[in-house]
Protein backbone atom coordinates (compact mmCIF):
# COMPACT_ATOMS: atom_id res chain seq x y z
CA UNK A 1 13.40 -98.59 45.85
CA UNK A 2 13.98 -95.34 48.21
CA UNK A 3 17.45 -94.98 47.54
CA UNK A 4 16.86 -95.51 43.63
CA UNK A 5 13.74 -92.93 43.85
CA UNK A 6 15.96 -90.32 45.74
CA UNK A 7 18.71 -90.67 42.96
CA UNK A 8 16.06 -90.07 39.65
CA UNK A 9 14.94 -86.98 41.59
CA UNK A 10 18.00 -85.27 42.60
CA UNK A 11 18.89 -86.11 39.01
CA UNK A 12 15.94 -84.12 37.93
CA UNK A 13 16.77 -81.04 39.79
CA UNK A 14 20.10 -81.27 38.65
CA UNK A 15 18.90 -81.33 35.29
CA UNK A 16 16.33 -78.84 35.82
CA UNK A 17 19.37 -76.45 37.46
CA UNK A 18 21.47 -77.10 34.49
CA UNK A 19 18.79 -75.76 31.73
CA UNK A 20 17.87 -72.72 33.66
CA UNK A 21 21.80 -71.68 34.33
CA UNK A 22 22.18 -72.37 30.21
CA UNK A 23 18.80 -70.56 30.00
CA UNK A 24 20.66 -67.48 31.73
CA UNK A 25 23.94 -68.20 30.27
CA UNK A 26 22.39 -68.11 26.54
CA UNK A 27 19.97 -64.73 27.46
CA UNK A 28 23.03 -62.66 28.57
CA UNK A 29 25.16 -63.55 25.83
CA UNK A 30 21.76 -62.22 23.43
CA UNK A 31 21.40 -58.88 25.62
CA UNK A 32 25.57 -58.82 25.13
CA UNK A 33 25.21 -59.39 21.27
CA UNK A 34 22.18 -56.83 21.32
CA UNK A 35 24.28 -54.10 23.55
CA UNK A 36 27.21 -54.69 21.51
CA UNK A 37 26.91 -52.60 18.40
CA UNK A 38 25.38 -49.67 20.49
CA UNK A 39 28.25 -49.91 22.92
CA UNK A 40 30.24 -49.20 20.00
CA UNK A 41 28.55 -46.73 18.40
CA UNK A 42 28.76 -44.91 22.21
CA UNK A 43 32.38 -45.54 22.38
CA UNK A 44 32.85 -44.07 18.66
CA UNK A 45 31.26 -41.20 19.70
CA UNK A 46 33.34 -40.38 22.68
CA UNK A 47 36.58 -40.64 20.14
CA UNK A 48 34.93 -38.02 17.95
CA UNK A 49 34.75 -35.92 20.44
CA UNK A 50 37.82 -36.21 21.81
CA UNK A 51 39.44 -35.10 19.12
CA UNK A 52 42.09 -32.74 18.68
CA UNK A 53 41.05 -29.68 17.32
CA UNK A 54 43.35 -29.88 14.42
CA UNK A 55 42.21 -33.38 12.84
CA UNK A 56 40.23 -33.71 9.76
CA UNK A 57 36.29 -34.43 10.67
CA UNK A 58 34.96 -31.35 13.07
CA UNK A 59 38.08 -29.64 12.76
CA UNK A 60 40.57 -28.24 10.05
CA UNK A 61 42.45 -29.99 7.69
CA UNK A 62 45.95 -30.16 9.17
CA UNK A 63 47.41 -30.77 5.75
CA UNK A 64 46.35 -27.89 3.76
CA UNK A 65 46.83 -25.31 6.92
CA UNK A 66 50.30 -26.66 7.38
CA UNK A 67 50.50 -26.22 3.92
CA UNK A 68 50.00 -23.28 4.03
CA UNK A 69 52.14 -22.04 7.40
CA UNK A 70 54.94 -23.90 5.73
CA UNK A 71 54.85 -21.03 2.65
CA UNK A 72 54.01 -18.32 5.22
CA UNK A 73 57.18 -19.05 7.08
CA UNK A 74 59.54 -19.70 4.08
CA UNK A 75 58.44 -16.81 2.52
CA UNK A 76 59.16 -14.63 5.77
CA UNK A 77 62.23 -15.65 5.62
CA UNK A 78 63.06 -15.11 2.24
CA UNK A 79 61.63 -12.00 1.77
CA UNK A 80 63.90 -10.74 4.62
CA UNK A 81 66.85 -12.42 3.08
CA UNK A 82 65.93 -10.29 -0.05
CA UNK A 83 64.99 -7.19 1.77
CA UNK A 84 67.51 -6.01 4.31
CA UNK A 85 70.25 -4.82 2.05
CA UNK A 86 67.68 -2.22 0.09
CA UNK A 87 65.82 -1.27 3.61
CA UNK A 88 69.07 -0.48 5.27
CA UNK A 89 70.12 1.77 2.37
CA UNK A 90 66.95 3.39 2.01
CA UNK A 91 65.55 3.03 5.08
CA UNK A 92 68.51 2.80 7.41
CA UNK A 93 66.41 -0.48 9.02
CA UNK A 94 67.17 -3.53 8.01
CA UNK A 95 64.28 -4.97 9.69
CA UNK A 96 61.39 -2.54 8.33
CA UNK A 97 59.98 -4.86 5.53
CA UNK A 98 59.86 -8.56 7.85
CA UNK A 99 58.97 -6.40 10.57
CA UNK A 100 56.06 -4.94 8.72
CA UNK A 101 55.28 -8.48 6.83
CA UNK A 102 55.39 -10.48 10.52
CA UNK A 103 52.50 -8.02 11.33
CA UNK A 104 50.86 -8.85 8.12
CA UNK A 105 51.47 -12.20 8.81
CA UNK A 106 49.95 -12.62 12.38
CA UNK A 107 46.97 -10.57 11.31
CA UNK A 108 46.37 -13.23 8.34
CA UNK A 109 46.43 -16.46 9.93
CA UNK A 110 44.37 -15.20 12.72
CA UNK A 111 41.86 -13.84 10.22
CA UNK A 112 42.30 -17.60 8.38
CA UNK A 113 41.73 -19.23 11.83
CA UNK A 114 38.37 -17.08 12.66
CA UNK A 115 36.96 -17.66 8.84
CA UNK A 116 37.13 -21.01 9.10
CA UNK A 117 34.71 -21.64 11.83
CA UNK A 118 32.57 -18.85 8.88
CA UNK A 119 29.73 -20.72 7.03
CA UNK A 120 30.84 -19.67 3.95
CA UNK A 121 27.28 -20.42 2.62
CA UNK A 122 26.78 -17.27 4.34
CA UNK A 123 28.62 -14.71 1.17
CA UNK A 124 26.55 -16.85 -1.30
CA UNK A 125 23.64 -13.91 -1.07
CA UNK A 126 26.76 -11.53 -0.15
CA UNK A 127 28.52 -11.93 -3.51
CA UNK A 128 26.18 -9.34 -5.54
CA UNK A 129 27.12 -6.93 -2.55
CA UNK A 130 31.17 -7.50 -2.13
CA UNK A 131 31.36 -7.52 -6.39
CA UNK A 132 30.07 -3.46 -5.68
CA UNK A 133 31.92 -2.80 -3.57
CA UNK A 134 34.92 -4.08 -5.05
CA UNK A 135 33.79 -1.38 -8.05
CA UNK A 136 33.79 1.18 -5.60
CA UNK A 137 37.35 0.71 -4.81
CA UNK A 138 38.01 0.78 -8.06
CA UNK A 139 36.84 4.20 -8.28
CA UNK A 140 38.28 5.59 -5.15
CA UNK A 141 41.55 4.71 -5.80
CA UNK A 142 41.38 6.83 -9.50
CA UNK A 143 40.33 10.23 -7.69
CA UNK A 144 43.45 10.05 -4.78
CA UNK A 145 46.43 12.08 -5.97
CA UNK A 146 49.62 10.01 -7.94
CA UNK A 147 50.28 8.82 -11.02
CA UNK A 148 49.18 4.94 -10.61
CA UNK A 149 46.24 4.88 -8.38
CA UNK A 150 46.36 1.39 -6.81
CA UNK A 151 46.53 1.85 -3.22
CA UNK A 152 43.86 2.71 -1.04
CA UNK A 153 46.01 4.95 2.68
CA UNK A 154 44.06 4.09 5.68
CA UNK A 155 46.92 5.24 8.65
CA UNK A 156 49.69 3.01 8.03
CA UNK A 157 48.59 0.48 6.01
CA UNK A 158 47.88 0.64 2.06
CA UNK A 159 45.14 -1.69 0.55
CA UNK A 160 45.53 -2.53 -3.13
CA UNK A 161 41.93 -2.18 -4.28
CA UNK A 162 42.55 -4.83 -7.28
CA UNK A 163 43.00 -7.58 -4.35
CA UNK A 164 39.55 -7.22 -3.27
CA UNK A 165 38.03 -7.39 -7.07
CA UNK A 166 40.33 -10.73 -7.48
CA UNK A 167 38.05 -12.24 -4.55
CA UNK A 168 34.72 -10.67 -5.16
CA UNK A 169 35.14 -11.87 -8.54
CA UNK A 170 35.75 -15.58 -7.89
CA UNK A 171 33.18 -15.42 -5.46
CA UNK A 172 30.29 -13.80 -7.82
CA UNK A 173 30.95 -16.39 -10.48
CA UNK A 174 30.53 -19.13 -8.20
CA UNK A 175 27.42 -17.88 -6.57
CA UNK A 176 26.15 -17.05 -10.29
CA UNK A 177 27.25 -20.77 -11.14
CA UNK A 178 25.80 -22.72 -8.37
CA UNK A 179 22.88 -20.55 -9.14
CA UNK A 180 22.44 -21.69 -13.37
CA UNK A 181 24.49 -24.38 -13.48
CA UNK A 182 21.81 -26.12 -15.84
CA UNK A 183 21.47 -22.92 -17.66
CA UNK A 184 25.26 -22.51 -18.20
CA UNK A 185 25.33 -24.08 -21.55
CA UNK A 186 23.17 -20.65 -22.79
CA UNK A 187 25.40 -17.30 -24.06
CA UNK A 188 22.66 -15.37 -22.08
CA UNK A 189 23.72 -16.82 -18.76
CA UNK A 190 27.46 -17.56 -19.30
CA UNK A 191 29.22 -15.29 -22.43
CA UNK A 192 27.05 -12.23 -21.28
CA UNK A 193 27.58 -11.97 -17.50
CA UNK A 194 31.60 -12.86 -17.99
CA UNK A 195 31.76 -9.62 -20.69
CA UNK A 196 29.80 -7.52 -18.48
CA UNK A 197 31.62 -8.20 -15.53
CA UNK A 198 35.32 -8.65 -16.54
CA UNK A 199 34.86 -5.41 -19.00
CA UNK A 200 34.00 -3.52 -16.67
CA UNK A 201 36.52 -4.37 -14.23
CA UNK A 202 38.81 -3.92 -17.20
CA UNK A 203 37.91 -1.07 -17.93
CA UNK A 204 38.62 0.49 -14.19
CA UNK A 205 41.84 -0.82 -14.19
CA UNK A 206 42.51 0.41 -17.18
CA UNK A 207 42.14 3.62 -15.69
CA UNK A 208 44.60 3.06 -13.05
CA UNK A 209 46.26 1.50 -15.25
CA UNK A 210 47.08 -1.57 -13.90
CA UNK A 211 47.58 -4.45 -16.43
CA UNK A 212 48.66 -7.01 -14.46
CA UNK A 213 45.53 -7.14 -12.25
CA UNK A 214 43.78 -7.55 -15.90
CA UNK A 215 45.28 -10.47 -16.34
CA UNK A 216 45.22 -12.16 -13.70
CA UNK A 217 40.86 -11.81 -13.65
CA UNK A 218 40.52 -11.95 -17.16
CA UNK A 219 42.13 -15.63 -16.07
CA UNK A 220 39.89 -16.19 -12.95
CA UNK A 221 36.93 -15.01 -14.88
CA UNK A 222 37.56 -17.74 -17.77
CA UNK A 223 38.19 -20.04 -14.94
CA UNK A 224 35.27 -19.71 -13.08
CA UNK A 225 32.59 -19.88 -16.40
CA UNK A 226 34.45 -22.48 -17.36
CA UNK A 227 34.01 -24.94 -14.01
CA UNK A 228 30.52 -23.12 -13.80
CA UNK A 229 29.55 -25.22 -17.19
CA UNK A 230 30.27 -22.86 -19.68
CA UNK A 231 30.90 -24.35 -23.38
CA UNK A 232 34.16 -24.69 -24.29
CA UNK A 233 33.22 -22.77 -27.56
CA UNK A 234 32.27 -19.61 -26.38
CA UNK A 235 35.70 -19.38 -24.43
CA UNK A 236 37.40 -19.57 -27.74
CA UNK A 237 34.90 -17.13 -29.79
CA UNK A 238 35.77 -15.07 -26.64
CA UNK A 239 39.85 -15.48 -27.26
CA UNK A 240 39.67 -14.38 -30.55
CA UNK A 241 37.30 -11.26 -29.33
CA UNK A 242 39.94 -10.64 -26.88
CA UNK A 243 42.52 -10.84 -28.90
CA UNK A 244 40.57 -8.28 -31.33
CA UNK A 245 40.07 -5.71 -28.46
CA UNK A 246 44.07 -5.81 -27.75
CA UNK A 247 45.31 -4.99 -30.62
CA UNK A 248 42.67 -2.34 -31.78
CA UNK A 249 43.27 -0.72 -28.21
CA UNK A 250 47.27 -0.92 -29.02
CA UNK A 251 46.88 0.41 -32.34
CA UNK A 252 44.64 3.36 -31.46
CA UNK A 253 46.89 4.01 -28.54
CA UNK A 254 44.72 3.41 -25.44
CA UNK A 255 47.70 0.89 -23.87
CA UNK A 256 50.38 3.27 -24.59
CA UNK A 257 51.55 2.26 -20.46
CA UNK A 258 51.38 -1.39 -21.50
CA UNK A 259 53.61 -0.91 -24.47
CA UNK A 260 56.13 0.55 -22.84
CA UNK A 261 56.44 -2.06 -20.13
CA UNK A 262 56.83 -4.32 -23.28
CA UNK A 263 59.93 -2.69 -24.20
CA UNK A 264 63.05 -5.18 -23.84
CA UNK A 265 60.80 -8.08 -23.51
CA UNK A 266 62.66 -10.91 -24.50
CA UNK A 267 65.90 -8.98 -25.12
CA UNK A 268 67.42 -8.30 -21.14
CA UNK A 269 70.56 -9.89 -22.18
CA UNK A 270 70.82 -8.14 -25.44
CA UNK A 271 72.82 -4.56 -25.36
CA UNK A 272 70.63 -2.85 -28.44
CA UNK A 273 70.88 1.21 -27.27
CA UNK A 274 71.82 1.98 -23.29
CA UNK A 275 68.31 3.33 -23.08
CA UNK A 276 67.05 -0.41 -23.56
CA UNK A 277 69.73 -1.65 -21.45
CA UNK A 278 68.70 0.33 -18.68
CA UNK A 279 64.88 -0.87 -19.22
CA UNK A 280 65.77 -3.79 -19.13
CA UNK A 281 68.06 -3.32 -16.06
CA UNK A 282 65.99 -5.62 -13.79
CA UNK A 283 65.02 -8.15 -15.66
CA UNK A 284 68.58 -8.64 -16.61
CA UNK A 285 69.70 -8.86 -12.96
CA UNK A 286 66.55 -11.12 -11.66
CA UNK A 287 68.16 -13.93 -14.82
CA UNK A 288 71.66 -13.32 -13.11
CA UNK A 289 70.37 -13.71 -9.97
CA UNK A 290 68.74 -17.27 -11.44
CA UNK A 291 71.13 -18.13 -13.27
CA UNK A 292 74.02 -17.48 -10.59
CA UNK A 293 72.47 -20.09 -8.13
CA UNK A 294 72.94 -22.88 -10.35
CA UNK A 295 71.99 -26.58 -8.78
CA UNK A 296 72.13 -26.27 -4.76
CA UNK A 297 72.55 -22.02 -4.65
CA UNK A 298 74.98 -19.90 -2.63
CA UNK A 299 73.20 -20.26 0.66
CA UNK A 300 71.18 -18.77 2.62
CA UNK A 301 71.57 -14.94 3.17
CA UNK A 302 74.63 -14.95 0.81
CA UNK A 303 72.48 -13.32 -2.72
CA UNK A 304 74.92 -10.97 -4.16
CA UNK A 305 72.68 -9.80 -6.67
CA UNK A 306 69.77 -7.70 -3.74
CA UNK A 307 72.37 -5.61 -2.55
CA UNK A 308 71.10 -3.24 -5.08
CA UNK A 309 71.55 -4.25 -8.45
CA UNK A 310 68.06 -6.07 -8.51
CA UNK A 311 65.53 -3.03 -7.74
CA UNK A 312 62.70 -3.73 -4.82
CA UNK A 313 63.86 -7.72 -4.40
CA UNK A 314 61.24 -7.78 -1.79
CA UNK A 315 58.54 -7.79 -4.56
CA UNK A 316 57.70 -9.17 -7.58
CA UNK A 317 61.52 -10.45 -8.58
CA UNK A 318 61.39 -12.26 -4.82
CA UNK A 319 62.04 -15.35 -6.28
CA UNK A 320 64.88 -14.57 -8.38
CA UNK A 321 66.49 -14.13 -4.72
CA UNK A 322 65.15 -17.57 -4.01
CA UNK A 323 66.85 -19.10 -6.68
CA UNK A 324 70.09 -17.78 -5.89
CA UNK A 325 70.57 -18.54 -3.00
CA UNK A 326 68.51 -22.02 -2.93
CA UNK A 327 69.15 -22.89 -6.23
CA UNK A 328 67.83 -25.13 -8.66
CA UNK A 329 66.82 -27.75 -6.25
CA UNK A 330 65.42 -25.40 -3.18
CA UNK A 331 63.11 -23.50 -6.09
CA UNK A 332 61.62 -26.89 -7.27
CA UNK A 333 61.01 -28.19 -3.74
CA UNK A 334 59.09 -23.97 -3.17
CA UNK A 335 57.02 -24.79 -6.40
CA UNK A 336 56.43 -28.65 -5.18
CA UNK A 337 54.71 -27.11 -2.17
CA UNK A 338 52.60 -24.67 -3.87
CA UNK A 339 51.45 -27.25 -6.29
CA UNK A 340 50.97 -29.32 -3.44
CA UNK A 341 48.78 -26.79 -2.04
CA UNK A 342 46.63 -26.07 -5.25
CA UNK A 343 45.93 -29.55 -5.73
CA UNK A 344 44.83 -29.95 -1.65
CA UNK A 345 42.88 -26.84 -1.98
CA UNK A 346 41.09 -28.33 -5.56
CA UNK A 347 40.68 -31.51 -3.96
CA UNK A 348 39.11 -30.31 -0.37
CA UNK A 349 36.68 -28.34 -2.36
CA UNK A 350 35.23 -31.37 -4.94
CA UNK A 351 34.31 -33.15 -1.41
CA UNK A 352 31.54 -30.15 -1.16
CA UNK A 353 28.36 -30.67 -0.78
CA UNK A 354 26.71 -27.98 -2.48
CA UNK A 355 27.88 -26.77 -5.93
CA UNK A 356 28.56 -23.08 -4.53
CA UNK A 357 31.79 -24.40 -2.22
CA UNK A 358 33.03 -26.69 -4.74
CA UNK A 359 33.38 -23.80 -7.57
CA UNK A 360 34.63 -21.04 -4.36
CA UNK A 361 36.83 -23.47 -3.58
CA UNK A 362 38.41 -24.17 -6.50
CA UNK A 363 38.62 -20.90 -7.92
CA UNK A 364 40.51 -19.24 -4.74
CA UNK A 365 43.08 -22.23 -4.81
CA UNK A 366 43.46 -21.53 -8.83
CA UNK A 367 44.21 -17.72 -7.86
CA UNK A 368 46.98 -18.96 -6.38
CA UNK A 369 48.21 -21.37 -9.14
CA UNK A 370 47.70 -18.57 -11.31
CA UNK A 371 49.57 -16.15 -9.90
CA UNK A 372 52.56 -17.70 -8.41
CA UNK A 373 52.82 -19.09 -12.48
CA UNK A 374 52.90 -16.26 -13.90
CA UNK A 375 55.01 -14.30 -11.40
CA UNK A 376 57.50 -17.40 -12.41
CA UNK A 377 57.42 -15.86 -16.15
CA UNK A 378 57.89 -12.77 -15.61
CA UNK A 379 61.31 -13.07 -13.45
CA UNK A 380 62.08 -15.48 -16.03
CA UNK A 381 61.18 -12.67 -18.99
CA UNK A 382 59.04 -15.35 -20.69
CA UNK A 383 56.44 -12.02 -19.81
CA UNK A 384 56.92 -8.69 -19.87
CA UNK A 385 57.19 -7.06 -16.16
CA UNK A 386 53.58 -5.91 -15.18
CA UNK A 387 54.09 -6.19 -11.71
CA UNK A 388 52.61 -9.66 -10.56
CA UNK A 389 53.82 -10.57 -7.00
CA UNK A 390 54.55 -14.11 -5.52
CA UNK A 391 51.96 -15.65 -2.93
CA UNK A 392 53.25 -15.70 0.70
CA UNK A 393 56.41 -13.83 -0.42
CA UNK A 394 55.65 -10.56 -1.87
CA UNK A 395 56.10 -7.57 0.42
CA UNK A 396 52.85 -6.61 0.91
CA UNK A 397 50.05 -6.30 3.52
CA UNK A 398 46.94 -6.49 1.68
CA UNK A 399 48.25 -9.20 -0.51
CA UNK A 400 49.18 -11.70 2.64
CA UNK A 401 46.09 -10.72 4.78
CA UNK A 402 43.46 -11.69 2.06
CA UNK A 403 44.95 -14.54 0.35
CA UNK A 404 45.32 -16.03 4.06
CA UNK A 405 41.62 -14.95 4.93
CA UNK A 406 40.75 -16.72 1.53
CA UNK A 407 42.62 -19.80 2.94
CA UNK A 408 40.44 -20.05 6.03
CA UNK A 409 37.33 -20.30 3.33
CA UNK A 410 38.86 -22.88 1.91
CA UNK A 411 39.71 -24.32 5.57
CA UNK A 412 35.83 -23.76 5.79
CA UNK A 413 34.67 -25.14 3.30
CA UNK A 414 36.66 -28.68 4.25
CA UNK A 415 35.06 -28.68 7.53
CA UNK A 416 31.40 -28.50 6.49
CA UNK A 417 31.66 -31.10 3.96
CA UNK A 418 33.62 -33.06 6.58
CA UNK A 419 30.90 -32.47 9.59
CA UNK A 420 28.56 -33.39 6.80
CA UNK A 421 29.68 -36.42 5.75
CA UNK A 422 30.05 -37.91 9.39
């Protein structure tokens, strides 16, 4: 009986070993289960920070900046491809205008690259303030000596006072629309503000006169009531007011300036009197300059029409140099990007989470929809030439530096609805 006794209770401590190491086994692989998900979570968090700079989440949106350093460099480019002809002749420097413009440049994106690290929740109490002082430009500009008061001199560098009023009013029309949204619907809050605001700013351009710059905020003003929650039938009982107001100021005389920039419209390719023809003289050579490039365009540098026969290339008839050398095809893929960058711009705002960066955002990347359209009509002569220049390509220091500083808002406006949602 020993032996059989000494077998049943080694088999007991075996037995007994067995269900404490399972005991241990089965607790670890709980604590495992339980550590698990916050290992995880602790391991996600060291990716997030480890991130590049440059990825969407805490930092920009690499899309829409390269976006936009794609334009910025094409249009360098171009406009120097335009511009070196007419600055030698004139200037005896064929490098003056990209030299000038690469300033303009650098100053941009770094002012882009500062803004958007900006809460741009920041202007929304700002916007009363900037939309003054945009109407003090205004003003300056009509007391300094010339004929077209536009440009504000400070040293070396000219600021076009209408640039600032294109920003400070997209940015008072969304701080006035995130702030009545639900009372949008009401003439009081929508039809009034937009009369008293565009016709005034009308009005001091008028005075400059600068008809162009009308047009393009008479189009960002319509814009903005209209994402703000305006009723679509006060915009057209405002149309037809418009529309009234035009042609009682032509008829009493008041846009004697604008009438005569209509002359020829339409007809650059028709000989009527020489004084018409030579009206008409650039419009005329911008559609040669299109319509010489045909599919694939003469390359690169090789535009015969910029060495003088198209006045200031480096402007608003930029593109007509574009299509002559890049043709058909390098045009559509220029527009391809700038639609592409519209509809990045439109859709980085919508992922806002306040009302007040959704209707910024949307209205600065419309500005630029706006204008490179239209700037596409009137080197086209589908408009008459008022002087609208090209995003990104335009000669012009003002021009680049804020549209690129609007960029970083945009830029901003990504990352705080992207910090947000993680």
């Amino acid at each position: 009986m020993a032996p059989q006794v000494e077998v049943m209770r080694r088999a007991d401590v075996n037995r007994l070993y067995d269900e404490k190491l399972n005991r241990t086994r089965s607790r670890r692989r709980n604590d495992d289960f339980r550590r698990r998900p916050a290992a995880q979570e602790k391991l996600k968090r060291k990716k997030k920070i480890r991130r590049p700079l440059l990825e969407r989440g805490m930092g920009l949106d690499l899309p829409f900046l390269l976006l936009v350093l794609v334009l910025v460099i094409i249009g360098m480019i171009m406009m120097f491809s335009a511009s070196y002809p007419s600055a030698y002749y004139k200037l005896n420097d064929s490098y003056y205008y990209v030299r000038r413009q690469l300033i303009y440049a650098v100053i941009g994106i770094a002012a882009m690259l500062g803004i958007s690290f900006f809460n741009y929740n920041k202007l929304h109490k700002l916007a009363p303030l900037l939309l003054g002082f945009s109407y003090i430009t205004l003003m300056v500009v009509l007391v300094l000596p010339g004929n077209v008061h536009r440009w504000i001199e400070i040293g070396p560098v000219n600021i076009q006072a209408s640039e600032i009023t294109k920003f400070a009013i997209i940015l008072f029309f969304a701080h006035w629309g995130s702030l009545y949204y639900d009372k949008m619907q009401s003439a009081k809050y929508s039809v009034l503000p937009g009369i008293l605001i565009f016709g005034s700013t009308a009005a001091l351009l008028l005075l400059e006169p600068h008809y162009s710059g009308i047009v393009i905020i008479g189009i960002l003003t319509v814009i903005m009531l209209y994402i703000g929650g305006m009723k679509m039938k006060y915009l057209v009982i405002g149309a037809i007011l418009l529309g009234v107001a035009i042609l009682g100021a032509a008829v009493t005389g008041v846009l004697t300036y604008a009438m005569q920039r209509m002359d020829g419209w339409g007809q650059a390719l028709v000989y009527t009197t020489e004084d018409m023809w030579q009206t008409t003289w650039q419009t005329r050579n911008s559609l040669y300059s299109i319509g010489s490039g045909g599919l694939f365009g003469l390359g690169l540098g090789q535009s015969r029409q910029k060495y003088l026969y198209l006045p200031e290339p480096q402007n608003d008839f930029v593109f007509a140099i574009v299509c002559e050398e890049l043709g058909f095809i390098g045009a559509l893929i220029i527009l391809l990007i700038f639609a592409l960058l519209v509809w990045r711009g439109i859709t980085l705002s919508l992922r806002s989470k306040d009302r007040f960066g959704k209707l910024l955002g949307i209205g600065l990347s419309s500005q630029i929809g706006v204008q490179v359209v239209l700037n596409i009509l009137v080197i086209t002569d589908w408009l008459p030439n008022t002087g609208i220049s090209l995003p990104f390509f335009s000669f012009g220091g003002s021009s680049l530096i804020m549209l690129l500083a609007q960029m970083g808002l945009i830029l901003s406006i990504s990352r705080t609805a992207n910090i947000e949602k993680q």
